[in-house]
Protein backbone atom coordinates (compact mmCIF):
# COMPACT_ATOMS: atom_id res chain seq x y z
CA UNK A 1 194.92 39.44 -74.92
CA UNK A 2 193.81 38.29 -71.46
CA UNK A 3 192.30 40.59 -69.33
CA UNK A 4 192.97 40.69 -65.18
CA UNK A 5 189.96 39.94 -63.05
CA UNK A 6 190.06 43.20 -61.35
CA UNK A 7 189.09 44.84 -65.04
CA UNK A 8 186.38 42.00 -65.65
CA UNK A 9 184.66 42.93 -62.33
CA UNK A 10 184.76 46.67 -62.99
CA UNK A 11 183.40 45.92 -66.32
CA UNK A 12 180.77 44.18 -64.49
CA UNK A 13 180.11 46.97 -62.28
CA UNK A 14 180.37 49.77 -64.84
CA UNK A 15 177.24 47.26 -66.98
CA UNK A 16 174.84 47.48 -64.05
CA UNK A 17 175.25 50.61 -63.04
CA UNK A 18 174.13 51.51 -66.76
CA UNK A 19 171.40 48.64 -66.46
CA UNK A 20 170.81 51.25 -63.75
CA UNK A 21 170.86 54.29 -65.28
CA UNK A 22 168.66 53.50 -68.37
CA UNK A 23 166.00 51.68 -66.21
CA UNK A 24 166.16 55.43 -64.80
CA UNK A 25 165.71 56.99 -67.95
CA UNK A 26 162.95 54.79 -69.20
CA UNK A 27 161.02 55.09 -66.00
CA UNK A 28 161.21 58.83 -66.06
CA UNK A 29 160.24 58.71 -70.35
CA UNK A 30 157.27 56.13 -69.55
CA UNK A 31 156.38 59.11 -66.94
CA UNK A 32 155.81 55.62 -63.95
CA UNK A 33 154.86 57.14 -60.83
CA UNK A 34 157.92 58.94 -59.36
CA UNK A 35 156.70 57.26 -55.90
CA UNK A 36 156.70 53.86 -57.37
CA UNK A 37 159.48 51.54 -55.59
CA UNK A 38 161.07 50.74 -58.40
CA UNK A 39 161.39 54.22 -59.75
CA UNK A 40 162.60 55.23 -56.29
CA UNK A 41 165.48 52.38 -56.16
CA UNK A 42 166.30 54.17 -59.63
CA UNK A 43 166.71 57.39 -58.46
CA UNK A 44 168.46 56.92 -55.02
CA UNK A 45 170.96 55.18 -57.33
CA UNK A 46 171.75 57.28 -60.04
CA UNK A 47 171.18 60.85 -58.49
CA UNK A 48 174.25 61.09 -56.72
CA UNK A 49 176.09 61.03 -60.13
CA UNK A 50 173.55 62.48 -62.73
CA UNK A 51 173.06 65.82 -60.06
CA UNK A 52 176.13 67.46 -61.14
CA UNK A 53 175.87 66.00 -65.00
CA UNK A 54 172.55 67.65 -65.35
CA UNK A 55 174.22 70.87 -64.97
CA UNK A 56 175.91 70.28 -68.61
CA UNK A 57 173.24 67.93 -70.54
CA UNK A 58 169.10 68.76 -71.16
CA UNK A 59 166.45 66.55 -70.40
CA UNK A 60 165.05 66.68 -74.21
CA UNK A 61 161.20 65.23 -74.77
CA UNK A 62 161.52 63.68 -71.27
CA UNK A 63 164.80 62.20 -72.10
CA UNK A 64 167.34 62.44 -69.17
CA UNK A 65 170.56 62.67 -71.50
CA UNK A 66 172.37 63.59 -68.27
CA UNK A 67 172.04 59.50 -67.69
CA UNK A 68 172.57 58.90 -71.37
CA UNK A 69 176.12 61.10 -70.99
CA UNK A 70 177.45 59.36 -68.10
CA UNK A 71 177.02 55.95 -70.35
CA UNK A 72 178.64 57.01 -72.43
CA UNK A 73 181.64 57.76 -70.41
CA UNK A 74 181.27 54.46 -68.68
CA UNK A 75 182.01 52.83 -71.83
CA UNK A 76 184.53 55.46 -72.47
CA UNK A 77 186.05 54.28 -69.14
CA UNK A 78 185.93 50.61 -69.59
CA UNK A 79 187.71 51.09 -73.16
CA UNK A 80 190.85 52.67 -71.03
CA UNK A 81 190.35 50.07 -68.53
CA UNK A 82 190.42 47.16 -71.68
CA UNK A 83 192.75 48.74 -74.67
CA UNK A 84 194.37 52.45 -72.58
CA UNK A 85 193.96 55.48 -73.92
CA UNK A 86 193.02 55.04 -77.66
CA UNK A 87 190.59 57.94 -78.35
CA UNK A 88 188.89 56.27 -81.01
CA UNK A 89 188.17 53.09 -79.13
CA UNK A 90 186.56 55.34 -76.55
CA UNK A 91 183.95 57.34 -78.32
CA UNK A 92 183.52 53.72 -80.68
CA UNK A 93 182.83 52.08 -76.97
CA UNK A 94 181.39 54.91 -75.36
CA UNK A 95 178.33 55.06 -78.10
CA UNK A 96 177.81 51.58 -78.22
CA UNK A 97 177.36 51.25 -74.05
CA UNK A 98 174.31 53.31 -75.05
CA UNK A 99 173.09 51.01 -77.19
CA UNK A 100 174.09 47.77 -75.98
CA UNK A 101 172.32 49.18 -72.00
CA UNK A 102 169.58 49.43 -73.95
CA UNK A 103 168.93 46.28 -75.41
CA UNK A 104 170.00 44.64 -72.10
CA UNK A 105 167.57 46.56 -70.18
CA UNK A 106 164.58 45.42 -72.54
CA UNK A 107 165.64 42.19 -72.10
CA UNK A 108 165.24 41.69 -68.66
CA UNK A 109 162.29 44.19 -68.04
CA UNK A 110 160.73 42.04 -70.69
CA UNK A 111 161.91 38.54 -68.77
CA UNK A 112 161.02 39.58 -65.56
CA UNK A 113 157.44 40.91 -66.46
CA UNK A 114 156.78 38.13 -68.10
CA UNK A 115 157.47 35.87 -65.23
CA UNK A 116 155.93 37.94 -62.80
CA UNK A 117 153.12 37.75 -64.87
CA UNK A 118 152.46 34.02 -63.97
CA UNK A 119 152.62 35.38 -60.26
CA UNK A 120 150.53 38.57 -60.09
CA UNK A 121 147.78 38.53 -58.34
CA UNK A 122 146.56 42.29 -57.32
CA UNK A 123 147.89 45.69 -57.31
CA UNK A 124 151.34 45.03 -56.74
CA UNK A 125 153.22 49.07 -57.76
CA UNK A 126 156.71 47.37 -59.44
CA UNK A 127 154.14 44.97 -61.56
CA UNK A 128 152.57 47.65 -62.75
CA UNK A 129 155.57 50.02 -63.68
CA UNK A 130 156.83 46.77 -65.47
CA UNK A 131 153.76 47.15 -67.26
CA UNK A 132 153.85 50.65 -68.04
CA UNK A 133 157.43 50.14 -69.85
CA UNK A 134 156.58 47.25 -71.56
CA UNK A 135 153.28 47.95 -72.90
CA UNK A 136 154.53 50.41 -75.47
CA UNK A 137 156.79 47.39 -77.11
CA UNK A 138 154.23 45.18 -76.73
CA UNK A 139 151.07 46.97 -77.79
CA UNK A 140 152.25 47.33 -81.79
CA UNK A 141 152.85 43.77 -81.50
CA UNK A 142 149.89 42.57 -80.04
CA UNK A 143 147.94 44.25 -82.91
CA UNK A 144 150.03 42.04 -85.46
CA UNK A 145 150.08 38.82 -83.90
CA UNK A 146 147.32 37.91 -81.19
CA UNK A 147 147.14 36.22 -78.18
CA UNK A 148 146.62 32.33 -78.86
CA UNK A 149 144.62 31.30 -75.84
CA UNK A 150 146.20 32.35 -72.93
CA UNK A 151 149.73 32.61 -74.53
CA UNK A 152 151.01 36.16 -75.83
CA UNK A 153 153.79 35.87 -77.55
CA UNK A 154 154.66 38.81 -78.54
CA UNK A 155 157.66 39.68 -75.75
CA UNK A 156 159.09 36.59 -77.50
CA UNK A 157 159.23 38.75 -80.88
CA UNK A 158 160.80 41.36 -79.36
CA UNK A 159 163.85 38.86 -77.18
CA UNK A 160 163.99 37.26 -81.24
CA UNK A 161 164.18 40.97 -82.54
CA UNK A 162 166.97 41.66 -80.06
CA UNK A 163 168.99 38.56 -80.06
CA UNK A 164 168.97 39.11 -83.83
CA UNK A 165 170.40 43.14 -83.53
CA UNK A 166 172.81 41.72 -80.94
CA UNK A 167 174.22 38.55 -83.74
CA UNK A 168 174.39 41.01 -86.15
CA UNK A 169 176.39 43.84 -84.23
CA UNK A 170 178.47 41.23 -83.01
CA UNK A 171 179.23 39.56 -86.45
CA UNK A 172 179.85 43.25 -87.65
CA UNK A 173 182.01 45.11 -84.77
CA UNK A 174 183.26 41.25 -83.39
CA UNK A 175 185.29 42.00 -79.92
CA UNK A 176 184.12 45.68 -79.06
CA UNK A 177 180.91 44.88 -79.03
CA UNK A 178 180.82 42.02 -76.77
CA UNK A 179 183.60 44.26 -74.55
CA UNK A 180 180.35 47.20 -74.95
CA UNK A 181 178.35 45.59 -72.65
C-alpha cells in the first residue's frame, strides 16, 4: 500500500502538533513557570484547540486530558487519512498517538538538554524548564548509576529504555505502530 505525499505530510503535521501538545501537558504537570518562553510557545499553540476541548475533559492531578483527548483524535484522524473509516483502527491508533507522543517528546527534551548542557552558561529560562522536566527521569537514575567524572549517563538509560519500548511495540503491533507516530 503506498501512501500519497499529501497524507505523509499531514501525518507529519498531525506528529508535531502532538510533540506540541504533550510538551504542553508536561510543562503544565512539572508546574515550569507559566511565564517561561517555552511554556508560553506551548500555550499560544495549543490553546486555540484545547479551549473548547476543556469544556468536555478534566484536568485530573494536573493532567490536562483536554490535550491528551485531542491526541487521541489526531491519531484517530491520521488512521482515516491512512486505512478510511475502520473504527477499530481508529481507537487502536488513536491510543497509541498517546503513547508513541510521549516517548518522542522524552526523547528530544532529553537530546536537547543534554546538548544544551555543553552550552549553558547562566540563567538561561528554557534551560532551566528543560531541567525541571527532565530531572524527575533523571534523578531515580542518578541514584543507581553515578556520574563518572564529568559524564552522567543516565539520559542515555532512559534513550536505551525507550528505543527498547519502541523495538518491542514495533515487533509486536508491526505497521500501526510505526503509522502511530
Amino acid at each position: 500500500m503506498e501512501l500519497s505525499q499529501t497524507a505523509l505530510f499531514i501525518g507529519s503535521i498531525i506528529n508535531f502538533y502532538a510533540l506540541v501538545l504533550i510538551l504542553r501537558t508536561w510543562l503544565q504537570f512539572a508546574r515550569v513557570d507559566y511565564y517561561n518562553p517555552l511554556s508560553q510557545f506551548a500555550v499560544k499553540a495549543t490553546e486555540p484547540v484545547l479551549k473548547p476541548v476543556r469544556k468536555l475533559t478534566p484536568t485530573i492531578k494536573n493532567i490536562d486530558t483536554s490535550a491528551l483527548f485531542v491526541i487521541f483524535l489526531l491519531g484517530a484522524l491520521k488512521s482515516v487519512l491512512y486505512f478510511g473509516l475502520a473504527v477499530d483502527v481508529m481507537l487502536i491508533l488513536g491510543i497509541l498517538s498517546i503513547f508513541k507522543a510521549i516517548g518522542v517528546a522524552i526523547f528530544y527534551v532529553l537530546f536537547i538538554s543534554a546538548i544544551s548542557s555543553w552550552f549553558n552558561q547562566g540563567n538561561n529560562p528554557i534551560f532551566y524548564a528543560l531541567y525541571q522536566l527532565t530531572e524527575p527521569l533523571l534523578r531515580p537514575i542518578r541514584k543507581i548509576l553515578p556520574t563518572i567524572g564529568m559524564i552522567d549517563f543516565s539520559p542515555m538509560v532512559i534513550v536505551f529504555i525507550l528505543l527498547f519500548i519502541n523495538n518491542l511495540l514495533f515487533d509486536l503491533l508491526q505497521g500501526i505502530w510505526a503509522i502511530a507516530g
